[in-house]
C-alpha atoms as a PDB file:
ATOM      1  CA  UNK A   1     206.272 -50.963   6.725  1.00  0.00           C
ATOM      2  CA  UNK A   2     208.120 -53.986   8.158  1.00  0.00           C
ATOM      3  CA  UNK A   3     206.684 -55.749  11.008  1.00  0.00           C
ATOM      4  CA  UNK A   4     208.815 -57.007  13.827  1.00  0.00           C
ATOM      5  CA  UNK A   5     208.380 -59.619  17.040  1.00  0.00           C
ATOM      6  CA  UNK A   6     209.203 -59.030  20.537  1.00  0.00           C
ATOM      7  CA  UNK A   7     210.633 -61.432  22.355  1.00  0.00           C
ATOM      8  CA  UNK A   8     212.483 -62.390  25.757  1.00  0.00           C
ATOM      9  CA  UNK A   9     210.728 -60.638  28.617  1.00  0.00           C
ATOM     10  CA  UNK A  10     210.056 -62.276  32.033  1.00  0.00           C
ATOM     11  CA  UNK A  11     209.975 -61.891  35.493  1.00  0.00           C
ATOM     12  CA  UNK A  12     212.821 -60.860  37.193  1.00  0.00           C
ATOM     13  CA  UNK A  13     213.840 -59.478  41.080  1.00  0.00           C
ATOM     14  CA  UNK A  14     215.735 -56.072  41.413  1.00  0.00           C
ATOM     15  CA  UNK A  15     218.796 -55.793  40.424  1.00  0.00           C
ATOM     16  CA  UNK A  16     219.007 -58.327  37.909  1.00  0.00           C
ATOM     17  CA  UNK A  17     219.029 -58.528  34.086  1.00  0.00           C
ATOM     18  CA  UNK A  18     216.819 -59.457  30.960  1.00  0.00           C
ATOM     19  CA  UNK A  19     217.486 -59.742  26.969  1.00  0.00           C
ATOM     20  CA  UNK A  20     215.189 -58.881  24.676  1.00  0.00           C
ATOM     21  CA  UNK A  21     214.910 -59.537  21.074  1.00  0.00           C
ATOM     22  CA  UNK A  22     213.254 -58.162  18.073  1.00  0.00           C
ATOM     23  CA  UNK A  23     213.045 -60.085  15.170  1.00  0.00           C
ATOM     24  CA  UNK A  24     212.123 -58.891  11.557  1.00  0.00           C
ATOM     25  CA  UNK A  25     209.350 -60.799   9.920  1.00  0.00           C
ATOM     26  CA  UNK A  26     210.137 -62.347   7.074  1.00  0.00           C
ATOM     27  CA  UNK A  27     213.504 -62.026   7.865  1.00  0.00           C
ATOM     28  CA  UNK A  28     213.137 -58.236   7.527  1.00  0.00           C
ATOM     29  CA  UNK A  29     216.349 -56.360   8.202  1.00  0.00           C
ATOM     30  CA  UNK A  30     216.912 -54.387  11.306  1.00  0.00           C
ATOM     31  CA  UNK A  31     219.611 -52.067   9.864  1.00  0.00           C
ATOM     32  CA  UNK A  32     217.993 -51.088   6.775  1.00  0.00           C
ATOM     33  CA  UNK A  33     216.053 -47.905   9.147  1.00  0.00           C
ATOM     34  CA  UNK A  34     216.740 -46.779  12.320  1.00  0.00           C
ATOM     35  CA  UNK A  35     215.354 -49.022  14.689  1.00  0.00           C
ATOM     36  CA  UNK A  36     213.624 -48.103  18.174  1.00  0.00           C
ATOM     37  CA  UNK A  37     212.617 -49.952  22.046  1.00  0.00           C
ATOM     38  CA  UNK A  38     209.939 -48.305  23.406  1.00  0.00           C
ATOM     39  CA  UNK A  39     207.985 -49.630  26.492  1.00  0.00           C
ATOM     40  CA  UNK A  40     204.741 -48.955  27.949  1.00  0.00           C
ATOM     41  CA  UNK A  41     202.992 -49.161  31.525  1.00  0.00           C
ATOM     42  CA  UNK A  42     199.266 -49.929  31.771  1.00  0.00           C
ATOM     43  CA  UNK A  43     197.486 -46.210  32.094  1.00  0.00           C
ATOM     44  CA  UNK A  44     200.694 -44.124  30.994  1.00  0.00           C
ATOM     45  CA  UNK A  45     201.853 -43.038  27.385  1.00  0.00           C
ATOM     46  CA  UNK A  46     204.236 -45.075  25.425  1.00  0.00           C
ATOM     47  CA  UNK A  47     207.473 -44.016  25.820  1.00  0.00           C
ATOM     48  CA  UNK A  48     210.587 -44.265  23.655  1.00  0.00           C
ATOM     49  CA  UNK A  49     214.196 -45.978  25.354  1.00  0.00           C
ATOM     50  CA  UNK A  50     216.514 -46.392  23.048  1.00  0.00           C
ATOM     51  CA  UNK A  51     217.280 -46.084  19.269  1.00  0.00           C
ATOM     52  CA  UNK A  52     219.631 -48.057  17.031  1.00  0.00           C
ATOM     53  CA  UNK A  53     220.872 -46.423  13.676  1.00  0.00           C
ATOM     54  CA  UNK A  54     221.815 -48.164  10.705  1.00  0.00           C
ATOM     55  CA  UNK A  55     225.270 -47.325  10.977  1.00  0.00           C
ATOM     56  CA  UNK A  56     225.295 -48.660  14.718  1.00  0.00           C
ATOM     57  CA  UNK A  57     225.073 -45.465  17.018  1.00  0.00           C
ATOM     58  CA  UNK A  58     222.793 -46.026  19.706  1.00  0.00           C
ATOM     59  CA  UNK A  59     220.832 -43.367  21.974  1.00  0.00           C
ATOM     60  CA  UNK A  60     218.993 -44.167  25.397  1.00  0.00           C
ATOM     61  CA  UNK A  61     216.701 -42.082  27.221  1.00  0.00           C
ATOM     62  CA  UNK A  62     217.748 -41.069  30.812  1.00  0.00           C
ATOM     63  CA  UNK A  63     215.855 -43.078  32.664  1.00  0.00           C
ATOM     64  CA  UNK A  64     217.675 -46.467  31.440  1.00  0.00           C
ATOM     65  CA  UNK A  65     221.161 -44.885  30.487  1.00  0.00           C
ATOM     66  CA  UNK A  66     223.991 -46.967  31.740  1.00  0.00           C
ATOM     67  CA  UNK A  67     221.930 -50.286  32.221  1.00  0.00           C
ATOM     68  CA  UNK A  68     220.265 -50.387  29.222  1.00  0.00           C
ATOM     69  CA  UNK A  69     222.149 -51.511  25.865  1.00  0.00           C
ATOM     70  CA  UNK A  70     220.839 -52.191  22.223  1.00  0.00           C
ATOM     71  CA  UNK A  71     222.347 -53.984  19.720  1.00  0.00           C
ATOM     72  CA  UNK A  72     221.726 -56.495  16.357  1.00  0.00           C
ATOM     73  CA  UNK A  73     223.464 -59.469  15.350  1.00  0.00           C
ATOM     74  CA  UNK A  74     225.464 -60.219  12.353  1.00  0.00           C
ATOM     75  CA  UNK A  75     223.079 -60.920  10.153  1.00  0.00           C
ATOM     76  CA  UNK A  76     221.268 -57.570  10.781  1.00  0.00           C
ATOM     77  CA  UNK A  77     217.930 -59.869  11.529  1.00  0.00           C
ATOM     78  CA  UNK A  78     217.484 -59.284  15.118  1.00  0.00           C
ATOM     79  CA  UNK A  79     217.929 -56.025  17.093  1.00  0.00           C
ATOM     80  CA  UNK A  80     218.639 -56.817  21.257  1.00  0.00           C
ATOM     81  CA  UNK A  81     218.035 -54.930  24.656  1.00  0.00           C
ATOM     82  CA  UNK A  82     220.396 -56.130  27.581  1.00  0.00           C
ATOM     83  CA  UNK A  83     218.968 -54.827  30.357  1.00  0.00           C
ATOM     84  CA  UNK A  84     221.025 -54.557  33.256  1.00  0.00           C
ATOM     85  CA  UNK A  85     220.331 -53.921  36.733  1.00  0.00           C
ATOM     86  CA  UNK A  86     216.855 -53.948  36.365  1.00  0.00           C
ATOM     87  CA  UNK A  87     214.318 -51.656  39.115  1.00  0.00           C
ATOM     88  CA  UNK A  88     210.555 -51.779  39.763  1.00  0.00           C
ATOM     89  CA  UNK A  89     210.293 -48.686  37.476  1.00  0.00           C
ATOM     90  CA  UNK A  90     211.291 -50.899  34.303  1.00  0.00           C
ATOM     91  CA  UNK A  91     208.445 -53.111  34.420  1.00  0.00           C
ATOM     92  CA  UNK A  92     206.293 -52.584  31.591  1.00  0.00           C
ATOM     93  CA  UNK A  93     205.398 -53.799  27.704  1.00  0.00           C
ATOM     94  CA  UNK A  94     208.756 -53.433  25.815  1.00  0.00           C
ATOM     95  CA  UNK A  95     208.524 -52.923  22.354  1.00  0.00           C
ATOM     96  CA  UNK A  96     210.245 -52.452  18.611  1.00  0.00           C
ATOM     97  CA  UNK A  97     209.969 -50.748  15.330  1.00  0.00           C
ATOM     98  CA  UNK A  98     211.026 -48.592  13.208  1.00  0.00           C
ATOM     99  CA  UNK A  99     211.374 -45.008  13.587  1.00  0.00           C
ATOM    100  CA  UNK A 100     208.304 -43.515  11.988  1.00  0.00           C
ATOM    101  CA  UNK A 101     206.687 -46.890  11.413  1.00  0.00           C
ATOM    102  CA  UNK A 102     202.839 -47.226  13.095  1.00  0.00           C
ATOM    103  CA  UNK A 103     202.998 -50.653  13.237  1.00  0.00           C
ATOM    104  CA  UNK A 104     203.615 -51.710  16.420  1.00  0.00           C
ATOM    105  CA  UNK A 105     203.802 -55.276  17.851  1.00  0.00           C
ATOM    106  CA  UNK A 106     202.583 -57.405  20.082  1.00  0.00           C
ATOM    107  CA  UNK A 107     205.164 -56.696  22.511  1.00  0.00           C
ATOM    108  CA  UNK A 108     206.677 -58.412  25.600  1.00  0.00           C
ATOM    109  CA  UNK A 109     206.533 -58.161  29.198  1.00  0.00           C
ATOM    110  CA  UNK A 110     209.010 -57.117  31.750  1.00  0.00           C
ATOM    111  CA  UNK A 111     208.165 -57.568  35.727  1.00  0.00           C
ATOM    112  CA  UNK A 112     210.616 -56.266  37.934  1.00  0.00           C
ATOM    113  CA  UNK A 113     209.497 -57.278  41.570  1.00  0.00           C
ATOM    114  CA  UNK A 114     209.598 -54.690  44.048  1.00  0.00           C
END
């Protein structure tokens, strides 16, 4: 199972936006499986936000459709989250795998002020 590195989160006030990138170790490519974002809030369950498959179609769960986009560059290395008009909800840990992978990352925070 590949291992991957969350980068990119911050703190940020309502309403405005973050990028966040996941980066294959080892160079590890993000296209090879379906790739997910999942994000986390101290106390709750994990919970999945958006999948990219290998030939590029992307799902998002309701709660972030139509701010929330994922993507990967070129070189099918690093898989992105623009995250766009950001609310208190979003803050949490965001992270990235595979689908069906258990190894998760370290992850990186998001802080939406309220």
């Amino acid at each position: 199972q590949a291992q991957f590195v969350e980068s990119g989160g911050g703190l940020v006030q309502p309403g405005g936006s973050l990028r966040l990138s996941c980066a294959g170790s080892g160079g590890s490519s993000v296209s090879a499986e379906i790739m997910t974002w999942h994000r986390q809030v101290p106390g709750k369950a994990r919970e999945w936000a958006a999948s990219l498959f290998p030939g590029g179609a992307t799902f998002n769960a309701d709660s972030v459709k139509g701010r929330f986009t994922v993507s990967r560059d070129d070189a099918e290395t690093t898989m992105y989250l623009q995250m766009n008009n950001l609310k208190p909800e979003d803050t949490a840990a965001y992270y990235c795998k595979q689908h069906g992978s258990t190894k998760w990352g370290q992850g990186t925070q998001v802080t939406v002020l309220s």
